[in-house]
C-alpha atoms as a PDB file:
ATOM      1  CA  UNK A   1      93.596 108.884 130.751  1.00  0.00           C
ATOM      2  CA  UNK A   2      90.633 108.292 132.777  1.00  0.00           C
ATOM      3  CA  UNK A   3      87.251 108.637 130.855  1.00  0.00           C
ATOM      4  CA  UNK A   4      84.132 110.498 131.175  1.00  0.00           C
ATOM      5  CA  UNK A   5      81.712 108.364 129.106  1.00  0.00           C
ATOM      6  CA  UNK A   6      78.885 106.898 129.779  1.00  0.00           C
ATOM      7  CA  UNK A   7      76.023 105.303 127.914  1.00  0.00           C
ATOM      8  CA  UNK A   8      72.821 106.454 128.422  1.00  0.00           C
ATOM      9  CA  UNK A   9      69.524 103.837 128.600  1.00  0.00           C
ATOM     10  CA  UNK A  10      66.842 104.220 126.256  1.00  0.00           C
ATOM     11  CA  UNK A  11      63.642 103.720 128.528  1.00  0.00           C
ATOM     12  CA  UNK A  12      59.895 102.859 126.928  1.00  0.00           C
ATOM     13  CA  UNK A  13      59.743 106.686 126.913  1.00  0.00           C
ATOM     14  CA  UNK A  14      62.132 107.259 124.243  1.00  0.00           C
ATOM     15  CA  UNK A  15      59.877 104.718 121.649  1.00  0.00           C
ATOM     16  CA  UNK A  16      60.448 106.165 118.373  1.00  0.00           C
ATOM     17  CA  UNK A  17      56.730 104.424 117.366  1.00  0.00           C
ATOM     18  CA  UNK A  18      54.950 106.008 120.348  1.00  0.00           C
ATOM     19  CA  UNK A  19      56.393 109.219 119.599  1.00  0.00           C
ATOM     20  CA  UNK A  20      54.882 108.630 115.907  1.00  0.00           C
ATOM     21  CA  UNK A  21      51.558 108.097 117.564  1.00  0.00           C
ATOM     22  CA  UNK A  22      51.842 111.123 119.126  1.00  0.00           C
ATOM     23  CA  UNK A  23      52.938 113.165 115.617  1.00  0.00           C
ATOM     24  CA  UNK A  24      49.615 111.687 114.175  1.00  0.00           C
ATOM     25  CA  UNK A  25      47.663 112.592 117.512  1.00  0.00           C
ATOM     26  CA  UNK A  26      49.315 116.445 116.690  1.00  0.00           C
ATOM     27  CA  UNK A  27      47.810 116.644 113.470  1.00  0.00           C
ATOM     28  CA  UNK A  28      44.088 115.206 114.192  1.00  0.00           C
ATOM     29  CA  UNK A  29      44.083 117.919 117.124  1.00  0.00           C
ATOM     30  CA  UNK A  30      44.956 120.507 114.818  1.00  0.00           C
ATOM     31  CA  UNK A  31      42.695 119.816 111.745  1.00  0.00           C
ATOM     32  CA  UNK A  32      40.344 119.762 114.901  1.00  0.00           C
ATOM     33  CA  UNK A  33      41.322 122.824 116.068  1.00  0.00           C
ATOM     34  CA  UNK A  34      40.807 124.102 112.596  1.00  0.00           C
ATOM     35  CA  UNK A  35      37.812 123.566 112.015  1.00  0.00           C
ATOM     36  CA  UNK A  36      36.476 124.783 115.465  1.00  0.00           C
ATOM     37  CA  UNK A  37      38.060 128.188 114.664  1.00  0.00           C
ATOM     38  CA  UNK A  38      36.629 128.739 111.055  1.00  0.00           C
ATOM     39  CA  UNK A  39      33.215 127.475 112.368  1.00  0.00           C
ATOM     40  CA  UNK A  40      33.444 129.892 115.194  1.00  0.00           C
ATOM     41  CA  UNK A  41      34.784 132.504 112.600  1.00  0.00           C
ATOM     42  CA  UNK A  42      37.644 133.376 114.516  1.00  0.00           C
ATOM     43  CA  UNK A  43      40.710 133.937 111.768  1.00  0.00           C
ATOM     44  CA  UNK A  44      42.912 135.487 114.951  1.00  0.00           C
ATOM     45  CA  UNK A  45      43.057 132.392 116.219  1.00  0.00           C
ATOM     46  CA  UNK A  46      43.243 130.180 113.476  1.00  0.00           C
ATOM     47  CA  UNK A  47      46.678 131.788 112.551  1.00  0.00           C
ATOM     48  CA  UNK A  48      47.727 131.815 116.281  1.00  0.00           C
ATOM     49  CA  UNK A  49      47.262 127.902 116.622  1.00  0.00           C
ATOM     50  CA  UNK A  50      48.368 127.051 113.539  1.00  0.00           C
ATOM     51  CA  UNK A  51      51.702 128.863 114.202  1.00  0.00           C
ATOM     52  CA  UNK A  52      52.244 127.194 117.831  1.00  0.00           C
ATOM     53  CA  UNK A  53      51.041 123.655 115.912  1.00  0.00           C
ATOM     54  CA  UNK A  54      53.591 123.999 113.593  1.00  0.00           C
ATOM     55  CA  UNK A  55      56.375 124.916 115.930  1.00  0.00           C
ATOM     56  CA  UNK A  56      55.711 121.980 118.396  1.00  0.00           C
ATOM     57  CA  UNK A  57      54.914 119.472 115.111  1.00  0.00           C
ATOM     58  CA  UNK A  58      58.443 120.460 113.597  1.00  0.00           C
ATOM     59  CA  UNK A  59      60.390 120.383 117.631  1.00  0.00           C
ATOM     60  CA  UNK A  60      58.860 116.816 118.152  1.00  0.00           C
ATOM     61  CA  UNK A  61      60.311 115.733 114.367  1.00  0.00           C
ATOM     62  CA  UNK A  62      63.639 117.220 115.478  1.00  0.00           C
ATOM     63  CA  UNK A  63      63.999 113.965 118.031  1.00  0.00           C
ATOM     64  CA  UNK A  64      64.002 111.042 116.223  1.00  0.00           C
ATOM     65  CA  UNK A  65      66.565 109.657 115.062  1.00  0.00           C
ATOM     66  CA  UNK A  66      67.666 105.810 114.168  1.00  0.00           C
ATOM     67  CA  UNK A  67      70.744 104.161 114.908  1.00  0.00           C
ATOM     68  CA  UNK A  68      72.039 101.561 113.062  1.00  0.00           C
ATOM     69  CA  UNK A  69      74.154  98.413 114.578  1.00  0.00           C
ATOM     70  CA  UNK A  70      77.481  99.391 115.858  1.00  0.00           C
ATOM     71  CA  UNK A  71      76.664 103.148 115.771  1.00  0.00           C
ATOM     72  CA  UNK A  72      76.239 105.735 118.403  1.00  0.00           C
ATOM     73  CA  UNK A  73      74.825 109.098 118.891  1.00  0.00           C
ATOM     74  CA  UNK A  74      77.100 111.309 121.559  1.00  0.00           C
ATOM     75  CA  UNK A  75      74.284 113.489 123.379  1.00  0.00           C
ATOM     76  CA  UNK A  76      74.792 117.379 124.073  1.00  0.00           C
ATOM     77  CA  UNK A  77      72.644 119.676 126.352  1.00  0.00           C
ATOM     78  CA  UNK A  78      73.649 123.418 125.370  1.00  0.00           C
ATOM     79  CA  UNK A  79      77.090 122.061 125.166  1.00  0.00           C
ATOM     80  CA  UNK A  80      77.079 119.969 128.149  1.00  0.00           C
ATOM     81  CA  UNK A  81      77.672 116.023 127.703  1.00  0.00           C
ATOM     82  CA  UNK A  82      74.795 114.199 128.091  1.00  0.00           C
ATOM     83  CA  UNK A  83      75.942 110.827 127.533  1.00  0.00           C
ATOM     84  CA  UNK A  84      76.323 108.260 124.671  1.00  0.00           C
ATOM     85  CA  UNK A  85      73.246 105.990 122.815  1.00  0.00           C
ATOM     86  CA  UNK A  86      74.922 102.978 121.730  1.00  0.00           C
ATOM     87  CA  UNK A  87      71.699 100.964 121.017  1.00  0.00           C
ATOM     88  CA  UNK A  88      69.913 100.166 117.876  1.00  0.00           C
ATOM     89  CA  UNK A  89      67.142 101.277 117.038  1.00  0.00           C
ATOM     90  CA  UNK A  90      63.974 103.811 116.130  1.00  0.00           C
ATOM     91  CA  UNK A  91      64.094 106.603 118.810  1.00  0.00           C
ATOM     92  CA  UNK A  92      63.072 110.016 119.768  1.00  0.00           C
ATOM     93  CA  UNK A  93      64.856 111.605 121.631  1.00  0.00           C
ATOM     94  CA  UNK A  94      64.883 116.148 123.364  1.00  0.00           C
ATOM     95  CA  UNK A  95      64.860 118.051 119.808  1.00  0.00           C
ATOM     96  CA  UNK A  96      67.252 119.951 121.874  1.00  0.00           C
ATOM     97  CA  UNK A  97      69.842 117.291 122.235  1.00  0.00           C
ATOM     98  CA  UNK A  98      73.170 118.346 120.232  1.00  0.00           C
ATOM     99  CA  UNK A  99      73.648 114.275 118.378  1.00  0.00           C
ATOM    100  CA  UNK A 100      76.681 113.479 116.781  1.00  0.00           C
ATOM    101  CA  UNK A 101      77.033 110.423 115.061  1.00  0.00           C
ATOM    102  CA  UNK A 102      80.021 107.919 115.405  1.00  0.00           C
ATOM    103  CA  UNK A 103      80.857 104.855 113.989  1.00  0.00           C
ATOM    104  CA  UNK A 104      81.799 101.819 116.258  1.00  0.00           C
ATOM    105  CA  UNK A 105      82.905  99.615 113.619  1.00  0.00           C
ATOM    106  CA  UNK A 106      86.579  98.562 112.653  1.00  0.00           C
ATOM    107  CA  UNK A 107      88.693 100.462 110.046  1.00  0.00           C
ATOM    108  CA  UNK A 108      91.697  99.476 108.179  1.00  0.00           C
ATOM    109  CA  UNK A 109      94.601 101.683 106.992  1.00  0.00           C
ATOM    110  CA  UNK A 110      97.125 101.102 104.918  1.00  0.00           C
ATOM    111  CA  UNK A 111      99.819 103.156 105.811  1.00  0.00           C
ATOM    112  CA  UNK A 112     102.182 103.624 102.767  1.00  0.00           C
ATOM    113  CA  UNK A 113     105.705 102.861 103.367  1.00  0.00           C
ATOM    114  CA  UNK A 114     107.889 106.052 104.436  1.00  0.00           C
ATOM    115  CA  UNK A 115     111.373 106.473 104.232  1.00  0.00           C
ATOM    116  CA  UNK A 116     113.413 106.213 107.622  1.00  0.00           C
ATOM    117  CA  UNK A 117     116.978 105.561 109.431  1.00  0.00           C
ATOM    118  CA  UNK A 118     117.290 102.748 111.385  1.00  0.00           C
ATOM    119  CA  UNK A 119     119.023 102.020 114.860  1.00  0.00           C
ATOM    120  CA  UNK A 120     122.384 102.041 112.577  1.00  0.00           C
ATOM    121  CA  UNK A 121     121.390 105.087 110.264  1.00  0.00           C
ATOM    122  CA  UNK A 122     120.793 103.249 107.221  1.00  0.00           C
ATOM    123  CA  UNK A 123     117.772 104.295 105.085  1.00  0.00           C
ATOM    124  CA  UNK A 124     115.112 102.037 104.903  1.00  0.00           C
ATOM    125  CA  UNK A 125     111.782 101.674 104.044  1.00  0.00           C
ATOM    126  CA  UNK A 126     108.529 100.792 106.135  1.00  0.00           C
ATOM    127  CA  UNK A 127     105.085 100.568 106.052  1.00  0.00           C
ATOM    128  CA  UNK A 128     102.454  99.268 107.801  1.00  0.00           C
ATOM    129  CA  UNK A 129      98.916  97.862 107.979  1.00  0.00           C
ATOM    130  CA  UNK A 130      96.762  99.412 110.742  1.00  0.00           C
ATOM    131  CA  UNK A 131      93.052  98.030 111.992  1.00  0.00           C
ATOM    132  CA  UNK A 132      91.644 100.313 114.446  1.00  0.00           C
ATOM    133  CA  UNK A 133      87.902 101.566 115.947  1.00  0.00           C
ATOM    134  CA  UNK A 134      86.396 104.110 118.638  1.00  0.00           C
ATOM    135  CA  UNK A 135      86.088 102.420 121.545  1.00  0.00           C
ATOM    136  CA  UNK A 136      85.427 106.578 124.545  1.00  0.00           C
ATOM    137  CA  UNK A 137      83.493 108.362 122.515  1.00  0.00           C
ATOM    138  CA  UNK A 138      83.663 110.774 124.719  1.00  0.00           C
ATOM    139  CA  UNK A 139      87.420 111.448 124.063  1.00  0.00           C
ATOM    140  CA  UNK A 140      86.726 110.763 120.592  1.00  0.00           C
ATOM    141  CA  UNK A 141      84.504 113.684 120.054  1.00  0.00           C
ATOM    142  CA  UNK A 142      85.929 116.370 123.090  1.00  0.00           C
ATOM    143  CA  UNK A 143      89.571 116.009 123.252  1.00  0.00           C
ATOM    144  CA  UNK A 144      90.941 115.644 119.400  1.00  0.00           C
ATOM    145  CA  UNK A 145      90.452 118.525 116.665  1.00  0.00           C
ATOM    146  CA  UNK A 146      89.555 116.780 113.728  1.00  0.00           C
ATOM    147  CA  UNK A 147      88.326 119.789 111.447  1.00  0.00           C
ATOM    148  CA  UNK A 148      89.344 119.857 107.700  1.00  0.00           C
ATOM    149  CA  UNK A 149      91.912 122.722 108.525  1.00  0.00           C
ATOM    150  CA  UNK A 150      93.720 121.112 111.331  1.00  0.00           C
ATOM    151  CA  UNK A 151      94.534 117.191 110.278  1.00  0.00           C
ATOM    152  CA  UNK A 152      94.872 118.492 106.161  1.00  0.00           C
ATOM    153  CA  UNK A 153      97.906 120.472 107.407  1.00  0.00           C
ATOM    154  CA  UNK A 154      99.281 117.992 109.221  1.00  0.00           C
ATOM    155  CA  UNK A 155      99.097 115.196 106.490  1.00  0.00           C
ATOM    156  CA  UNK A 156     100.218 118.151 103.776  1.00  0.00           C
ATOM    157  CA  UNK A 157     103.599 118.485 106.114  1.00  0.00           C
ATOM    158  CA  UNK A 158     104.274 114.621 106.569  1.00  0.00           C
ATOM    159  CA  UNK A 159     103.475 113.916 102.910  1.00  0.00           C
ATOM    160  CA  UNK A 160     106.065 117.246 101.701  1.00  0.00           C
ATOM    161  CA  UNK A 161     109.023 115.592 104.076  1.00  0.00           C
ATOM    162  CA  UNK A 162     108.227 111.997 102.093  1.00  0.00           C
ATOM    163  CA  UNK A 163     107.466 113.197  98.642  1.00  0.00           C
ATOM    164  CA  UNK A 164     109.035 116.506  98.566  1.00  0.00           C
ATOM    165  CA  UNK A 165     107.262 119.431  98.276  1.00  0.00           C
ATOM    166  CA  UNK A 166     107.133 119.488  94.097  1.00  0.00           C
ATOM    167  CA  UNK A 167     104.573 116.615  94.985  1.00  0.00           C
ATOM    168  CA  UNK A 168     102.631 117.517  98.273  1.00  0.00           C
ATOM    169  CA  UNK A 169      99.779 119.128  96.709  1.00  0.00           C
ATOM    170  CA  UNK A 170      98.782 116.359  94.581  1.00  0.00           C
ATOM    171  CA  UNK A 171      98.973 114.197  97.388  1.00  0.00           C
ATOM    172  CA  UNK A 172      97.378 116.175  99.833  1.00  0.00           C
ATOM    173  CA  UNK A 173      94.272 116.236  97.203  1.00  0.00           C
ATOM    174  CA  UNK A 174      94.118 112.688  97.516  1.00  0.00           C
ATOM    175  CA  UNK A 175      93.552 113.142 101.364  1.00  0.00           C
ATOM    176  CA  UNK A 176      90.651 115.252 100.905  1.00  0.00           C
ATOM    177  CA  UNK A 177      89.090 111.501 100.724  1.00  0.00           C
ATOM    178  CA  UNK A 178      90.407 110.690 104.361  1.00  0.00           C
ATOM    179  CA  UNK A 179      88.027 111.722 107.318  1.00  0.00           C
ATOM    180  CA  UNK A 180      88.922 114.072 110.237  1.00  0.00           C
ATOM    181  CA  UNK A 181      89.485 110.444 112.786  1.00  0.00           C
ATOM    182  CA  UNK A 182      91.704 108.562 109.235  1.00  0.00           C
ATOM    183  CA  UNK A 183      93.704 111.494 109.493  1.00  0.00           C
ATOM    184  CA  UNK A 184      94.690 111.923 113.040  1.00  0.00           C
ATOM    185  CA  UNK A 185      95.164 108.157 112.873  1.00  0.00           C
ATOM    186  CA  UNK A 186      97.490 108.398 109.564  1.00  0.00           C
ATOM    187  CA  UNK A 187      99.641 111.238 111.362  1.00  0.00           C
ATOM    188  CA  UNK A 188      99.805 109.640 114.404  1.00  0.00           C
ATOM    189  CA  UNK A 189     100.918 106.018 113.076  1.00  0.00           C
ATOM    190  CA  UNK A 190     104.022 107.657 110.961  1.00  0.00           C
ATOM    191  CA  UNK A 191     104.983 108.958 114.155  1.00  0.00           C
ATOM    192  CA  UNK A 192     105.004 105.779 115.599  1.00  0.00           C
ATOM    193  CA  UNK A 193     106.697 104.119 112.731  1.00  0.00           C
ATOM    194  CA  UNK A 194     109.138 106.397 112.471  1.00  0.00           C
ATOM    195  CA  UNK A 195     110.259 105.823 116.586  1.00  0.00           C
ATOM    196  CA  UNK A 196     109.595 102.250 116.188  1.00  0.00           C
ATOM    197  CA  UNK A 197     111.774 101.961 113.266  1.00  0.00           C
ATOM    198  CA  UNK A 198     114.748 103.943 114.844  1.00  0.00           C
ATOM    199  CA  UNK A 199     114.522 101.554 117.767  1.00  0.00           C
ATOM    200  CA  UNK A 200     115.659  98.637 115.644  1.00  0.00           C
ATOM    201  CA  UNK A 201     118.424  97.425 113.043  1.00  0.00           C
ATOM    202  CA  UNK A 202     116.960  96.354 109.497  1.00  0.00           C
ATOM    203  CA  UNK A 203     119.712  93.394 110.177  1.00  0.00           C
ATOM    204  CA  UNK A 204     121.895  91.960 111.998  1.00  0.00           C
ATOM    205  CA  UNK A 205     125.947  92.773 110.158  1.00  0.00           C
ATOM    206  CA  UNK A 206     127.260  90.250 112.692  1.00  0.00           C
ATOM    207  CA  UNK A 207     125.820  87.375 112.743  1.00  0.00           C
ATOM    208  CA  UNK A 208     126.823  85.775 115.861  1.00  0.00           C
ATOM    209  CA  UNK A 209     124.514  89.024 117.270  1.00  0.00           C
ATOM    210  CA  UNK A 210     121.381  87.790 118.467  1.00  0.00           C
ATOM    211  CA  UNK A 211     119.811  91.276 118.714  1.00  0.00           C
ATOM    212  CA  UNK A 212     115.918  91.793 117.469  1.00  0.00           C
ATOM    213  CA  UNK A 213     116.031  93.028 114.064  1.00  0.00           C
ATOM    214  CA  UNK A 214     112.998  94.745 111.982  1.00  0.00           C
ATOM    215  CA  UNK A 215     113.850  91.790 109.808  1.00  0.00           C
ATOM    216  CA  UNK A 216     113.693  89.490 111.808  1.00  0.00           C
ATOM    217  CA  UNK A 217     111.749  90.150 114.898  1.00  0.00           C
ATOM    218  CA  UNK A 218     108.051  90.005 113.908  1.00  0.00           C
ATOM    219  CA  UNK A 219     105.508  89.510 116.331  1.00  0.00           C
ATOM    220  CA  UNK A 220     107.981  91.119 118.763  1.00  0.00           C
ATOM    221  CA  UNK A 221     107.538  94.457 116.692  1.00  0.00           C
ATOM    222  CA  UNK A 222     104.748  94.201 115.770  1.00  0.00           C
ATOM    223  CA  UNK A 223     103.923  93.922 119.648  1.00  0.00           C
ATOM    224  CA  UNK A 224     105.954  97.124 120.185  1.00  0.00           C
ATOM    225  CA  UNK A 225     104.687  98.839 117.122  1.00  0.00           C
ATOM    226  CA  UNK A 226     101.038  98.360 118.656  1.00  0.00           C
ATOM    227  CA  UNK A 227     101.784  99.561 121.910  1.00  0.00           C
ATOM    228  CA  UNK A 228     102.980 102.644 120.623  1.00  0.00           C
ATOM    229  CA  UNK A 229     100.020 102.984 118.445  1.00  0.00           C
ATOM    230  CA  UNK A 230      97.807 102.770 121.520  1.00  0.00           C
ATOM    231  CA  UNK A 231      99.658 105.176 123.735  1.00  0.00           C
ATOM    232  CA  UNK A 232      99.389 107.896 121.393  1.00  0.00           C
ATOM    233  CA  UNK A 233      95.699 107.138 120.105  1.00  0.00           C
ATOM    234  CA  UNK A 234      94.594 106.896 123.345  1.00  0.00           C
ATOM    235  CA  UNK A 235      93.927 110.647 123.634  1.00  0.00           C
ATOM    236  CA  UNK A 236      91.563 109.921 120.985  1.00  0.00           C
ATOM    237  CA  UNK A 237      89.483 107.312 122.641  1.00  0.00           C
ATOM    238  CA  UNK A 238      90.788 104.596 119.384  1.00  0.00           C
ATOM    239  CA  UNK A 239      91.613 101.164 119.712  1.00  0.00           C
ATOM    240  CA  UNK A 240      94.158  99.448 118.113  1.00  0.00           C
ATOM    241  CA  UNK A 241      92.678  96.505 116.787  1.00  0.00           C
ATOM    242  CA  UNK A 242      96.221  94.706 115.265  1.00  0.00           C
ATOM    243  CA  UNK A 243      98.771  96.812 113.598  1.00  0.00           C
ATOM    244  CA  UNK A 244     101.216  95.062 111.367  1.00  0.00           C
ATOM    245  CA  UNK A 245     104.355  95.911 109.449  1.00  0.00           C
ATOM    246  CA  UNK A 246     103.587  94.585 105.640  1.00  0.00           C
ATOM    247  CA  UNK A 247     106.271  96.676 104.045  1.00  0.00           C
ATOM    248  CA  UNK A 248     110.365  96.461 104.546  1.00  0.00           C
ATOM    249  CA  UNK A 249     113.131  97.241 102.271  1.00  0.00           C
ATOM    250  CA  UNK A 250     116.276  99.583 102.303  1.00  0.00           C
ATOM    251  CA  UNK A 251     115.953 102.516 100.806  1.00  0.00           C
ATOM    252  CA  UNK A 252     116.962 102.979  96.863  1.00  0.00           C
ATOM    253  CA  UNK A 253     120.319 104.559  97.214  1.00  0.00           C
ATOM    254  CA  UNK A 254     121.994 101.918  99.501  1.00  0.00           C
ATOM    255  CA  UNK A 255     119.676  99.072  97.985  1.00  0.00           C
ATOM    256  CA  UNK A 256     122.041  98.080  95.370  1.00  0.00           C
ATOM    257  CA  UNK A 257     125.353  97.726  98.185  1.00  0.00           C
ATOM    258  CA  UNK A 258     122.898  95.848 100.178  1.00  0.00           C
ATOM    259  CA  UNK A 259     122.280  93.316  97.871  1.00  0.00           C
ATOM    260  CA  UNK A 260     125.814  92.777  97.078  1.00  0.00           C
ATOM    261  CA  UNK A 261     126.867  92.586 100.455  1.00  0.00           C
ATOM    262  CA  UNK A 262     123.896  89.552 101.199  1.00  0.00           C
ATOM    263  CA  UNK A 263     124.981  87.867  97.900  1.00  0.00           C
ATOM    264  CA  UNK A 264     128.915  88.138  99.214  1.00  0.00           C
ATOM    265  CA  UNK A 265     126.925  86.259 102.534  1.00  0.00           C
ATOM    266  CA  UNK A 266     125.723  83.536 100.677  1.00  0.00           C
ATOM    267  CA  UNK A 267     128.147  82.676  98.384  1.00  0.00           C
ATOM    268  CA  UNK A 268     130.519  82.742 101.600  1.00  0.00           C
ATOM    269  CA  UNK A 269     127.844  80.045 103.196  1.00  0.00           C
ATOM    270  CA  UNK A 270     127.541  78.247 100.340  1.00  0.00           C
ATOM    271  CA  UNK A 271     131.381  77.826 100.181  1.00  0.00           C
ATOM    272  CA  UNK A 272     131.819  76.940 103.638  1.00  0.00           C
ATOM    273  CA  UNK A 273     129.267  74.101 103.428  1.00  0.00           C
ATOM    274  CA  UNK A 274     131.157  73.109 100.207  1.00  0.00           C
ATOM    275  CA  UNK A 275     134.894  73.144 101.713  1.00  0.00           C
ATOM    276  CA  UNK A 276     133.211  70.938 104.485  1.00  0.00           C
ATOM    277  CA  UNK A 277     131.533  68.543 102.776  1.00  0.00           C
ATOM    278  CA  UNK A 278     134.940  68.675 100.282  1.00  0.00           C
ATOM    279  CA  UNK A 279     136.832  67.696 103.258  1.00  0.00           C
ATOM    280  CA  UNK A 280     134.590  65.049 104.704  1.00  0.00           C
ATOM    281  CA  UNK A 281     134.712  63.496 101.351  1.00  0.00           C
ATOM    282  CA  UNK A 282     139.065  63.326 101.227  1.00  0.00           C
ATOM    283  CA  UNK A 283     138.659  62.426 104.358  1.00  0.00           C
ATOM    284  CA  UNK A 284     136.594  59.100 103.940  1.00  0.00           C
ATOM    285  CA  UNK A 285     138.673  58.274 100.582  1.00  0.00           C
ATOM    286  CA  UNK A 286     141.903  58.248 101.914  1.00  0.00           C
ATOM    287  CA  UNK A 287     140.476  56.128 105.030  1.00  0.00           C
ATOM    288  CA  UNK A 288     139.042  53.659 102.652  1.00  0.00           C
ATOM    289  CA  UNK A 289     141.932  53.489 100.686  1.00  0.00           C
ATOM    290  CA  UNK A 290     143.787  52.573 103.499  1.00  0.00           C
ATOM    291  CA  UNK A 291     141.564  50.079 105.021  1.00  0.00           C
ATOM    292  CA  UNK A 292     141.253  48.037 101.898  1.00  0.00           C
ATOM    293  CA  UNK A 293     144.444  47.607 101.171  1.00  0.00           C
ATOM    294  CA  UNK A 294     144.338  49.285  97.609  1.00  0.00           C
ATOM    295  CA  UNK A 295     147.398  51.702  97.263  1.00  0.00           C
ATOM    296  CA  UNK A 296     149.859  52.919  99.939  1.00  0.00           C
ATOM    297  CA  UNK A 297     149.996  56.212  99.936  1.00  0.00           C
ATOM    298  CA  UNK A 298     153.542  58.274 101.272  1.00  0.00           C
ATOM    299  CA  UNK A 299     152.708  61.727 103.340  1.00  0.00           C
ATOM    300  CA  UNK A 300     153.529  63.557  99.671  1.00  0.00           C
ATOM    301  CA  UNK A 301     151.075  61.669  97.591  1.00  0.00           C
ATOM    302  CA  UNK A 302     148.707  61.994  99.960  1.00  0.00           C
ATOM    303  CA  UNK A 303     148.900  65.843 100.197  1.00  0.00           C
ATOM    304  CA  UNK A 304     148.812  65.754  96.486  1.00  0.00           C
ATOM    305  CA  UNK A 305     145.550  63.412  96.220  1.00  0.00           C
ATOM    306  CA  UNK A 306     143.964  65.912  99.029  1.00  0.00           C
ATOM    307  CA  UNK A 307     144.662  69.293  96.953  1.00  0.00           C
ATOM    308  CA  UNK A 308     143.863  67.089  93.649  1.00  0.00           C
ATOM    309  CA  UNK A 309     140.542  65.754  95.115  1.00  0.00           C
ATOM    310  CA  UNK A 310     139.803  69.572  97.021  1.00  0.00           C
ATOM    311  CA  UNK A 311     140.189  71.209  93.510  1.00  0.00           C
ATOM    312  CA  UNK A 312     137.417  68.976  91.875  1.00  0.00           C
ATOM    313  CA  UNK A 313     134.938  69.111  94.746  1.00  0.00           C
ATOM    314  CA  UNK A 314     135.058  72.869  94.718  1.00  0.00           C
ATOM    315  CA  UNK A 315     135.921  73.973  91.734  1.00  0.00           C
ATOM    316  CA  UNK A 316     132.430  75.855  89.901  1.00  0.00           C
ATOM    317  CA  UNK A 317     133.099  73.952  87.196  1.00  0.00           C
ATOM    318  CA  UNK A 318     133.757  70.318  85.834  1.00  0.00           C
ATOM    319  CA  UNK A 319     136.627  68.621  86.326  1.00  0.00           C
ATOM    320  CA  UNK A 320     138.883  67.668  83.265  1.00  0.00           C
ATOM    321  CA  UNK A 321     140.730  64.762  83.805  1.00  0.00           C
ATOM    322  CA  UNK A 322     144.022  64.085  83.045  1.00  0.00           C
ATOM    323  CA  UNK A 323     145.450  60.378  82.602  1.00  0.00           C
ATOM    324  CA  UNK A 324     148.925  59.540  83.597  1.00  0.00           C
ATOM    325  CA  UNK A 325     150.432  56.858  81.794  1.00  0.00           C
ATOM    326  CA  UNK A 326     153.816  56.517  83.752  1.00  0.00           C
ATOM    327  CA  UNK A 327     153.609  55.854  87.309  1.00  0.00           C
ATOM    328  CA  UNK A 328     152.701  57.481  90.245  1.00  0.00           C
ATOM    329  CA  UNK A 329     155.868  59.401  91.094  1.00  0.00           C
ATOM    330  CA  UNK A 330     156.585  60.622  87.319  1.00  0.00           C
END
C-alpha cells in the first residue's frame, strides 16, 4: 500500500530556545504594559490587556514540545495531516497543531504458544517470538483502530477459543497492560501462526519424505512466518524486525502416542544399526576362521555358529555361555 508520509523539516524558526526568548519578551511587555495602565489610571484597560496577554502567553506554551531519540510527533491541522517530526530535539511548534506521539523504537512480543492442526490435522502446539517497530506513521496513526474497545475484544475472543471461556476474563485483564499497536500486533500474529502452522506437517511419518516440516524446516519458516507477518501488518505501517518460532510440541492429548511412536523409531534404528554391525561381525569371523586354517566348518555348523554368534551380538542382555565337552557334532 502506497504511503502518504512525509517528514516535515524543522527550520531555525521552529527553535524551541528562541521561542523561550520570546515567552520572557511576553512577560517584560506585559509587566510594562502594567504599569503604564495603573500609572495612567486606566483599570479598563488593564483587565483588557491582561486578558489578551494571557491568552497569547498560554497559545505560545501550547507549541513546544521535545522529542526524544527515536520518537516522532505526527502533525494535524484541523484534522488534516500535516506531516511527521522525526527529529530530536527542543521545539515549538503552531499551538494549533493536533501532535501525537509515536515511538520508533523496536518491540518484542512473546506470543504464547496456541493450540493448532497441522497440514495432517494433528494438534500441536506453537508459539512464537515477534520483534517489530513503526516504520509509516502515517498508516500507523490513520488506517488502524487501536482504541481500548476495539483490539480488547478482539484479544478477549482469541484468548476464549485458547483458554475457554471459564478463563477469558482473567486473561483479558492481563491485556489491559498491552497497548492499542501490542494488540493489533498480538491478534494479527495468531492469525498468521495459525495459517503458517496449517501449511506445514509437525513431522515427517515417512521418512524417505523430504517435505519441509515445522520440525524441521527452520529458517525456511521462519522466512515464511515473517512474510506473513509483514503482509498483514503492513496496513499498519509495522515492520517486522525478525519473527521466530521458540515454541513446538503436540498437543497434550496425542502427546503421549507421539512419544511412543518416536521411541518405536529409535529402538527400530538402533536395531538396524545393531543387526548390521551383528552381521559384519559373523561375517569377518567366519572369514578369518577360514583363512587361518583353524576349524573347517560344514554349511550346518556354520549356520549354527551364525544364529549362535547373531543371538549374542543382539541379544539386550549378556550372553551365558555354555561349554560343550563332547565334540562339535554332539
Amino acid at each position: 500500500m502506497e504511503t502518504k508520509e512525509y517528514v516535515k523539516k524543522m527550520s531555525f524558526i521552529n527553535n524551541g530556545f528562541l521561542h523561550l526568548l520570546i515567552n520572557l519578551g511576553i512577560l517584560v511587555g506585559s509587566i510594562a504594559l502594567m504599569v503604564n495602565s495603573v500609572i495612567n489610571d486606566k483599570d479598563g484597560m488593564i483587565a483588557l490587556s491582561l486578558f489578551l496577554i494571557c491568552v497569547v502567553y498560554m497559545l505560545h506554551c501550547i507549541g513546544f514540545t521535545i522529542i526524544q531519540p527515536n520518537q516522532s510527533r505526527v502533525l494535524t491541522f484541523f484534522g488534516k495531516y500535516s506531516g511527521t517530526v522525526c527529529e530530536n530535539g527542543f521545539f515549538w511548534l503552531n499551538p494549533f497543531y493536533g501532535k501525537r506521539r509515536l515511538s520508533l523504537r523496536a518491540r518484542n512480543m512473546d506470543v504464547p504458544p496456541i493450540k493448532v492442526n497441522d497440514k495432517n490435522g494433528n494438534p500441536i502446539m506453537i508459539g512464537l517470538v515477534l520483534v517489530w517497530k513503526i516504520k509509516d506513521t502515517y498508516k500507523a496513526s490513520f488506517n488502524i483502530d487501536i482504541s481500548k474497545e476495539s483490539t480488547m475484544a478482539k484479544v478477549i475472543a482469541i484468548n476464549a477459543q485458547m483458554k475457554g471461556a471459564a478463563s477469558s476474563e482473567a486473561v483479558a485483564s492481563n491485556q489491559n497492560l498491552l497497548s492499542g499497536y501490542d494488540s493489533f500486533v498480538n491478534v494479527q500474529s495468531d492469525a498468521a501462526l495459525r495459517k503458517v502452522a496449517g501449511m506445514y506437517a509437525y513431522d515427517n511419518m515417512d521418512k524417505e519424505s523430504n517435505e519441509i516440516t515445522l520440525r524441521s524446516g527452520g529458517e525456511e519458516i521462519n522466512e515464511r512466518l515473517e512474510e506473513e507477518l509483514r503482509s498483514r501488518l503492513d496496513i499498519a505501517g509495522i515492520e517486522v524486525i525478525e519473527a521466530r518460532i521458540n515454541y513446538l510440541a503436540y498437543a497434550a492429548e496425542i502427546a503421549s502416542v507421539m512419544l511412543r511412536r518416536q521411541q518405536a523409531d529409535a529402538i527400530i534404528s538402533a536395531r538396524e544399526k545393531i543387526v548390521e554391525g551383528a552381521v559384519s561381525m559373523v561375517d569377518l569371523a567366519l572369514k578369518k576362521l577360514s583363512a587361518d586354517h583353524i576349524v573347517e566348518l560344514d554349511e550346518e555348523k556354520k549356520a549354527t555358529m551364525v544364529s549362535n554368534l547373531l543371538v549374542v551380538l543382539c541379544a539386550d542382555e549378556s550372553a551365558s555361555p555354555v561349554i560343550n565337552t563332547g565334540t562339535l557334532y554332539n
